[in-house]
N, C-alpha and C. Protein backbone atom coordinates (compact mmCIF):
# COMPACT_ATOMS: atom_id res chain seq x y z
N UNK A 1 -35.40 -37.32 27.49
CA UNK A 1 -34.15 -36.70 27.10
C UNK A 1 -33.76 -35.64 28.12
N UNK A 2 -32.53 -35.01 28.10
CA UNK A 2 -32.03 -34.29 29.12
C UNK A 2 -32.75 -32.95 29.12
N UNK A 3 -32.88 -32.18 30.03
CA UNK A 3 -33.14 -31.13 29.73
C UNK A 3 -32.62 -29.89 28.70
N UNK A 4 -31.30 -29.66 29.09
CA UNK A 4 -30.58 -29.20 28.25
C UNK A 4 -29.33 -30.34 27.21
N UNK A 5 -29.19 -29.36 26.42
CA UNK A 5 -27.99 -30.49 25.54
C UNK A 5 -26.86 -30.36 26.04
N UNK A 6 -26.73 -31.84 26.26
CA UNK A 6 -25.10 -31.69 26.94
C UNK A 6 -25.20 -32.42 28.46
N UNK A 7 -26.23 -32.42 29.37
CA UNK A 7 -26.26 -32.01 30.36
C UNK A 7 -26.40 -33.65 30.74
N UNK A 8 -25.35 -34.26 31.92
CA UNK A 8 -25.07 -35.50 32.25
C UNK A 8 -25.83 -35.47 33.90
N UNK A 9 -26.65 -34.96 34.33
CA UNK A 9 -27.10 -34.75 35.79
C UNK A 9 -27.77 -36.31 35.65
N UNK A 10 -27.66 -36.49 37.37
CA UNK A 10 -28.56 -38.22 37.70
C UNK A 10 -29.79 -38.02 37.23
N UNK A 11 -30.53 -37.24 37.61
CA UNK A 11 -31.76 -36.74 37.23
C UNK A 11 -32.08 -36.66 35.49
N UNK A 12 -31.20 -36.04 34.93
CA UNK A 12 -31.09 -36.39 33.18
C UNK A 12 -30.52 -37.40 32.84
N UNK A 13 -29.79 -38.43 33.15
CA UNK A 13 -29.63 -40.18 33.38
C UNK A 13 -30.93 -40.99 33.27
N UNK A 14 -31.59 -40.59 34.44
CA UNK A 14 -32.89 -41.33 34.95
C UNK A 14 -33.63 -41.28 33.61
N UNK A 15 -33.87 -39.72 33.37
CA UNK A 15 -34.86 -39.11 32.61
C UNK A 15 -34.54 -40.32 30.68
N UNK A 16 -33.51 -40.25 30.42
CA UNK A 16 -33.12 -40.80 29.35
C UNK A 16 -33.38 -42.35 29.55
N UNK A 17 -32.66 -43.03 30.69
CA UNK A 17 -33.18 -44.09 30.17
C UNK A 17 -34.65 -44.51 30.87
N UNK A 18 -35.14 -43.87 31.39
CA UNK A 18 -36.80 -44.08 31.78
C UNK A 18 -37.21 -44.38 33.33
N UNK A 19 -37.81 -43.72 33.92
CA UNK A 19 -38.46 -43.84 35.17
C UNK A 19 -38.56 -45.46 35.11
N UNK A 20 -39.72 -45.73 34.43
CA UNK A 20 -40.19 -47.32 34.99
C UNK A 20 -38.74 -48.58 34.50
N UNK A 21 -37.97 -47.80 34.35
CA UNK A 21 -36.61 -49.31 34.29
C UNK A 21 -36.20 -49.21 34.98
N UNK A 22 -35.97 -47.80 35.66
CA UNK A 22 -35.34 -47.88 36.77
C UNK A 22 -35.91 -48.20 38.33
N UNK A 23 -37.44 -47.73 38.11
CA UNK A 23 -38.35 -48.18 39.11
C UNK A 23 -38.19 -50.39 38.74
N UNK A 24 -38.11 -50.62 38.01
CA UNK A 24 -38.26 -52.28 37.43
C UNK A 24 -37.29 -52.73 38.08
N UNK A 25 -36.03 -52.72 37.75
CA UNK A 25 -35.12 -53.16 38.40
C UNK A 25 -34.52 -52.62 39.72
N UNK A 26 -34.95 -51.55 39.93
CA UNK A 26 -34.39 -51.08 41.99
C UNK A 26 -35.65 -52.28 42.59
N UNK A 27 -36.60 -52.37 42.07
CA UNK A 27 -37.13 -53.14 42.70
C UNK A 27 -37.19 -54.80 42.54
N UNK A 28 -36.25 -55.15 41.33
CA UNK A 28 -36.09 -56.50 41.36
C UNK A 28 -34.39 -56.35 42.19
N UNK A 29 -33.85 -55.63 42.54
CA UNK A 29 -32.82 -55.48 42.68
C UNK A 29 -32.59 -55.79 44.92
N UNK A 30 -34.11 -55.43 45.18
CA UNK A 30 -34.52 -55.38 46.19
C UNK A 30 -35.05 -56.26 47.09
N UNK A 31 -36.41 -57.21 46.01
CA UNK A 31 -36.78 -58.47 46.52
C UNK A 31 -36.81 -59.32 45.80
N UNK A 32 -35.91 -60.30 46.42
CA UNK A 32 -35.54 -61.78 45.47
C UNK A 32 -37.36 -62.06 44.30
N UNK A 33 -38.58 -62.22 45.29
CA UNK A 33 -39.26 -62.97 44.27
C UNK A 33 -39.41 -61.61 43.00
N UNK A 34 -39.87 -60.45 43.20
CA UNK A 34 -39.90 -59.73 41.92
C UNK A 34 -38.17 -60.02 40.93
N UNK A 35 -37.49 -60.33 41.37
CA UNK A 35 -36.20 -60.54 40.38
C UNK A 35 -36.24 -61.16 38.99
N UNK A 36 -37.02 -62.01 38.85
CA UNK A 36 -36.83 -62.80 37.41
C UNK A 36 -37.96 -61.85 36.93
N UNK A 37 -39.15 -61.70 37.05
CA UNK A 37 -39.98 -60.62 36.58
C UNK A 37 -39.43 -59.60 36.32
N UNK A 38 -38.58 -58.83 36.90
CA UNK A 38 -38.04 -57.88 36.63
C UNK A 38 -37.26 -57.72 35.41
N UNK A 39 -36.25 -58.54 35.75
CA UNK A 39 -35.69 -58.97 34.45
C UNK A 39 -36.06 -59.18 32.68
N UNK A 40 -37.35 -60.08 33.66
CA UNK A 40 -38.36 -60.13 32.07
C UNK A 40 -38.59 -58.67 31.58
N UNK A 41 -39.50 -57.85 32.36
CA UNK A 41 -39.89 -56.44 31.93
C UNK A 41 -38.88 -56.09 31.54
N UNK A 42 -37.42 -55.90 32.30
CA UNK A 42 -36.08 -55.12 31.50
C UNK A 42 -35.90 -55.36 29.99
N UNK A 43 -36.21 -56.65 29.74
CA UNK A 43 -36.03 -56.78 28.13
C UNK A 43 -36.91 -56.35 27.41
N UNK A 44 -37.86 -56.78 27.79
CA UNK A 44 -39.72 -55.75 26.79
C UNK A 44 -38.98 -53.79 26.83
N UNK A 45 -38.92 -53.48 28.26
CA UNK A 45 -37.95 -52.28 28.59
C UNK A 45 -37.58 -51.66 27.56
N UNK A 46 -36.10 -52.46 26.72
CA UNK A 46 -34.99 -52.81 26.38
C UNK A 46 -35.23 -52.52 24.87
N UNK A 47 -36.02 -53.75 24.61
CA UNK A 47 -36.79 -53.25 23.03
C UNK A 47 -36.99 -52.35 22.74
N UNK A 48 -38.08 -51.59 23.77
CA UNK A 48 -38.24 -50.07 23.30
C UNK A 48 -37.84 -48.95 23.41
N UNK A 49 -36.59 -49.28 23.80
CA UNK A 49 -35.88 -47.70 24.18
C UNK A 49 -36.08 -47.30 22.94
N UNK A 50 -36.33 -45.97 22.91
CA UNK A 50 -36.05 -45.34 21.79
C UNK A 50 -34.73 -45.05 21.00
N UNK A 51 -34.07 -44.93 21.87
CA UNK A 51 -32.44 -44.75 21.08
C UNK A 51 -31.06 -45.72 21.48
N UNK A 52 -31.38 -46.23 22.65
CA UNK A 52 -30.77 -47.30 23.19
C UNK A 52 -30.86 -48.70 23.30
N UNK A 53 -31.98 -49.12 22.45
CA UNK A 53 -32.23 -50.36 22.51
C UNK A 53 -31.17 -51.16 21.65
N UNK A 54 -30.46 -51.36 20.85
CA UNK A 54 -29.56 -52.26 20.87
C UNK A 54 -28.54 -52.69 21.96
N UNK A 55 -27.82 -51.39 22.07
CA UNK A 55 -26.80 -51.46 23.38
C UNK A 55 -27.26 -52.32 24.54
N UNK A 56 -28.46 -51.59 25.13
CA UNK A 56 -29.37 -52.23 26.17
C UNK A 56 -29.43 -53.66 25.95
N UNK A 57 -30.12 -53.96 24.80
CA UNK A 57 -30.38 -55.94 24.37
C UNK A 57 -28.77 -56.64 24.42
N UNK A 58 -27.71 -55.63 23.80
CA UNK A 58 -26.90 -56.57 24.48
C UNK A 58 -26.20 -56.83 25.93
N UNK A 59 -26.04 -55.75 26.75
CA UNK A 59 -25.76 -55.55 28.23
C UNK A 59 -26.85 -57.18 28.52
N UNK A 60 -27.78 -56.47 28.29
CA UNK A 60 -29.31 -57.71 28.97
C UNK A 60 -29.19 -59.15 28.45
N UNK A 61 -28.44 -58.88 26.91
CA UNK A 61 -27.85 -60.48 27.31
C UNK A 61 -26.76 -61.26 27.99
N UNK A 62 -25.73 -60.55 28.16
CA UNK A 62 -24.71 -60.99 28.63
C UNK A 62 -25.13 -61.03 30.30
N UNK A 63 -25.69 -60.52 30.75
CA UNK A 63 -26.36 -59.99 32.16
C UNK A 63 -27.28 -61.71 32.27
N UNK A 64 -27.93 -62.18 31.28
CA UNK A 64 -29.17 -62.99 30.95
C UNK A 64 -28.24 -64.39 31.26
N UNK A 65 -27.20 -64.54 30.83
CA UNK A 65 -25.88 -65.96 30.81
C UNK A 65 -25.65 -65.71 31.78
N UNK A 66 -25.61 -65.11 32.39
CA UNK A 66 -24.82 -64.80 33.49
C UNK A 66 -25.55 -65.34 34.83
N UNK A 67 -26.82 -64.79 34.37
CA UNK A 67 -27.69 -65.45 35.70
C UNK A 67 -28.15 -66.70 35.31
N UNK A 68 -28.22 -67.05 34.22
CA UNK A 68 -28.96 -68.24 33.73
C UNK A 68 -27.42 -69.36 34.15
N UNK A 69 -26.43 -68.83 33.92
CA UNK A 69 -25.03 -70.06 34.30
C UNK A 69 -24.72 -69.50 36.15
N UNK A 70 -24.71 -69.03 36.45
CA UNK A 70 -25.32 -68.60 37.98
C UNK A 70 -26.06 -69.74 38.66
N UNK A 71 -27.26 -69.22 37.83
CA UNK A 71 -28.45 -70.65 38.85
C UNK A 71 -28.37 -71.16 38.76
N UNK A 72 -27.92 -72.44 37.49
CA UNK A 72 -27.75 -73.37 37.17
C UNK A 72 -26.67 -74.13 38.05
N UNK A 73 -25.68 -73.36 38.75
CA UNK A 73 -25.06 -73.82 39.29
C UNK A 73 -25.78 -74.45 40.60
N UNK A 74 -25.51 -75.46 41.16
CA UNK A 74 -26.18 -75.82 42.52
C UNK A 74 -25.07 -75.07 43.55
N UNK A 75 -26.62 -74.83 44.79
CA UNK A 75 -25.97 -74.34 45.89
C UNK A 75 -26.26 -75.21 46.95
N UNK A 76 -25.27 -75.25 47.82
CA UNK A 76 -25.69 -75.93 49.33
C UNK A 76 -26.86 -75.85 49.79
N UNK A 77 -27.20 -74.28 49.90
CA UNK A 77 -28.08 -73.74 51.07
C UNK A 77 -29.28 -73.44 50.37
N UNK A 78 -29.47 -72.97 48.96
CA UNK A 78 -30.35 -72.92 48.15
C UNK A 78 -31.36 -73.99 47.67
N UNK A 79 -32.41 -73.62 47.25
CA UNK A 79 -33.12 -74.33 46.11
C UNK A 79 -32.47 -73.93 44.87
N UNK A 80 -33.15 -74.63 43.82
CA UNK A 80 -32.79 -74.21 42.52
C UNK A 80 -33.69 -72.97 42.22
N UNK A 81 -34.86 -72.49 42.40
CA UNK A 81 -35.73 -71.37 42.24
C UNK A 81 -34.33 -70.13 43.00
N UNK A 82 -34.63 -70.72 44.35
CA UNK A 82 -34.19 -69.24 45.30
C UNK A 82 -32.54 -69.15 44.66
N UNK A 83 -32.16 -70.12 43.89
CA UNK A 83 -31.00 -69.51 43.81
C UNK A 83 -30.57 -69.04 42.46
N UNK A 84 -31.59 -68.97 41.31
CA UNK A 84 -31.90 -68.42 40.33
C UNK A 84 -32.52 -66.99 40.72
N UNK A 85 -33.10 -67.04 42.03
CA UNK A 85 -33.63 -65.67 42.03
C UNK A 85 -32.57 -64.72 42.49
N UNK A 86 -31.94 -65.08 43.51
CA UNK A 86 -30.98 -64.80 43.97
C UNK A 86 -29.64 -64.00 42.77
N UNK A 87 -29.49 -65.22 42.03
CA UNK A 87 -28.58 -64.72 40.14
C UNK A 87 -29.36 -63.18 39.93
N UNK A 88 -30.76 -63.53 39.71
CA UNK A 88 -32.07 -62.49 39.01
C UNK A 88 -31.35 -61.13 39.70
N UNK A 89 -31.27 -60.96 41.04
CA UNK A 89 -31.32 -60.01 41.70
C UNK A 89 -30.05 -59.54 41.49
N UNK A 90 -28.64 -60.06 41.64
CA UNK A 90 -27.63 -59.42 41.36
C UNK A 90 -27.65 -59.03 39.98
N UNK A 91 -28.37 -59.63 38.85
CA UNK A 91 -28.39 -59.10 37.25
C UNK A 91 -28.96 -58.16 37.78
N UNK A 92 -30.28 -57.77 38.37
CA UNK A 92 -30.82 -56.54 38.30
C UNK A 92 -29.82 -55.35 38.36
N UNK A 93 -29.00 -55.78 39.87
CA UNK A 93 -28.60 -54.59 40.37
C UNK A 93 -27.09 -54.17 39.25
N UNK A 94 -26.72 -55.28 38.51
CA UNK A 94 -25.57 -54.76 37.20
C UNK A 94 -26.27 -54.21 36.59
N UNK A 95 -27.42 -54.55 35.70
CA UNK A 95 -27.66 -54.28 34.57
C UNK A 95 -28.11 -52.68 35.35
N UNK A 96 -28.89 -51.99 36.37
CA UNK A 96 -29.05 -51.01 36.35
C UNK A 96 -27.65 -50.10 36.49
N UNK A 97 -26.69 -50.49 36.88
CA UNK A 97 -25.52 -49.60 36.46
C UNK A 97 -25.28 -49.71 35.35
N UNK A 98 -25.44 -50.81 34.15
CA UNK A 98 -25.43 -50.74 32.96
C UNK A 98 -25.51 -49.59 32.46
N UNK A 99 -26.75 -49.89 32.64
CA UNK A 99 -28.44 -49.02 31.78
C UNK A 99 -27.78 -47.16 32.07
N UNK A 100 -27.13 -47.42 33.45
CA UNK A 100 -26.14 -46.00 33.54
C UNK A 100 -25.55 -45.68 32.52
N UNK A 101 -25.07 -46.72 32.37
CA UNK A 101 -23.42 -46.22 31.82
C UNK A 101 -23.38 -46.18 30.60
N UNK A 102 -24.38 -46.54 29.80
CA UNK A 102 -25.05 -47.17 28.62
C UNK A 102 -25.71 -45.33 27.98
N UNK A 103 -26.12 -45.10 28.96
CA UNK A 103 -27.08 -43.89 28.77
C UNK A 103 -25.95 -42.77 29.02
N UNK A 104 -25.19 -42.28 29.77
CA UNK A 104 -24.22 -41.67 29.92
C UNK A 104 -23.31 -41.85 28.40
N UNK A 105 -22.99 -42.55 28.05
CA UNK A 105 -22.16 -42.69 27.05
C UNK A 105 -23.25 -41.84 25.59
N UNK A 106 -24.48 -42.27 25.76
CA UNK A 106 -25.20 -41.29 24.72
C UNK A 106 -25.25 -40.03 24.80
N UNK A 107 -25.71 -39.93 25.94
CA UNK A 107 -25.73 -38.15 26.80
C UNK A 107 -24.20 -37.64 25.93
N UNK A 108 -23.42 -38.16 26.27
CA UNK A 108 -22.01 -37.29 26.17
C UNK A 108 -22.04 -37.02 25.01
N UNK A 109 -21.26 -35.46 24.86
CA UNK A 109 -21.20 -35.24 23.26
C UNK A 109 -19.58 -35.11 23.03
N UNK A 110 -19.89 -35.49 21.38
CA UNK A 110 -18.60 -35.81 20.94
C UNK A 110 -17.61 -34.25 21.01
N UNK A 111 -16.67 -35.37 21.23
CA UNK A 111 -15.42 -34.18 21.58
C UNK A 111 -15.08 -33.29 19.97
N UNK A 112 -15.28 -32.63 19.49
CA UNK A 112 -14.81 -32.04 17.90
C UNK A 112 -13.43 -32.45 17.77
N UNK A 113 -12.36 -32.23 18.67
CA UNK A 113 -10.90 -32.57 18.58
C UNK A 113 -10.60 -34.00 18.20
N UNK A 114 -11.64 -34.64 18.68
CA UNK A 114 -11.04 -36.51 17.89
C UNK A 114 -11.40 -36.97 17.13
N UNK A 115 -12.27 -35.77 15.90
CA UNK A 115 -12.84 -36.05 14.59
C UNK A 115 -11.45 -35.60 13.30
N UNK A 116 -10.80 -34.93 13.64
CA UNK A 116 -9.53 -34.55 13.09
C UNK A 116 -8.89 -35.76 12.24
C-alpha cells in the first residue's frame, strides 16, 4: 500500500500492485520465451491481489483472447509457438500498463463533491 493516503507516486503504484508482477511481466515483456510463463504467473499474480484481484482477472482476460486470437492467427515469417510468443509479449507489455491503471484508479480517493 502507499505510503501515505492519497499518495499516487510510481514508486506507490509499484508498491500496490506488487514488486514480483511487475518484475513478471517487464520480464515477459522483454524475452519472447519467458512470455507465455509470464503470463501464466500474472494470473496466479492476479488471484491474489489482495484488493485488486477481480479488476486484474478481468484486464488478464481480455489481454488472454487477445493473444490467444493473435497466435492463432498464422504468420508468414513465424512459427505457430514464436508467434504466440510473440502475442505473449505484447499482452505482457498491455497488461502491465493495465495493472497501472487498474491500481491508480484504487489509489485515487473519492472526490466528496460527486457524492452529492
Amino acid at each position: 500500500m502507499p505510503a501515505a493516503a492519497g499518495s499516487r507516486s510510481f514508486l506507490d503504484l509499484c508498491r500496490a500492485l506488487g514488486w514480483l508482477w511487475i518484475a513478471v511481466l517487464a520480464l515477459g515483456s522483454m524475452w519472447s520465451p519467458l512470455s507465455i510463463p509470464a503470463l501464466i504467473l500474472a494470473w496466479w499474480l492476479a488471484w491474489r491481489h489482495p484488493f485488486a484481484a477481480g479488476r486484474l482477472s478481468k484486464a488478464l482476460t481480455a489481454v488472454t483472447v487477445v493473444v490467444i486470437l493473435g497466435g492463432a492467427m498464422e504468420s508468414p515469417v513465424r512459427t505457430i509457438l514464436a508467434q504466440f510468443a510473440w502475442m505473449s509479449r505484447l499482452g505482457c507489455v498491455a497488461m502491465l500498463a493495465l495493472g497501472f491503471i487498474i491500481i491508480d484508479r484504487y489509489l485515487t480517493p473519492r472526490d466528496p463533491r460527486s457524492q452529492q
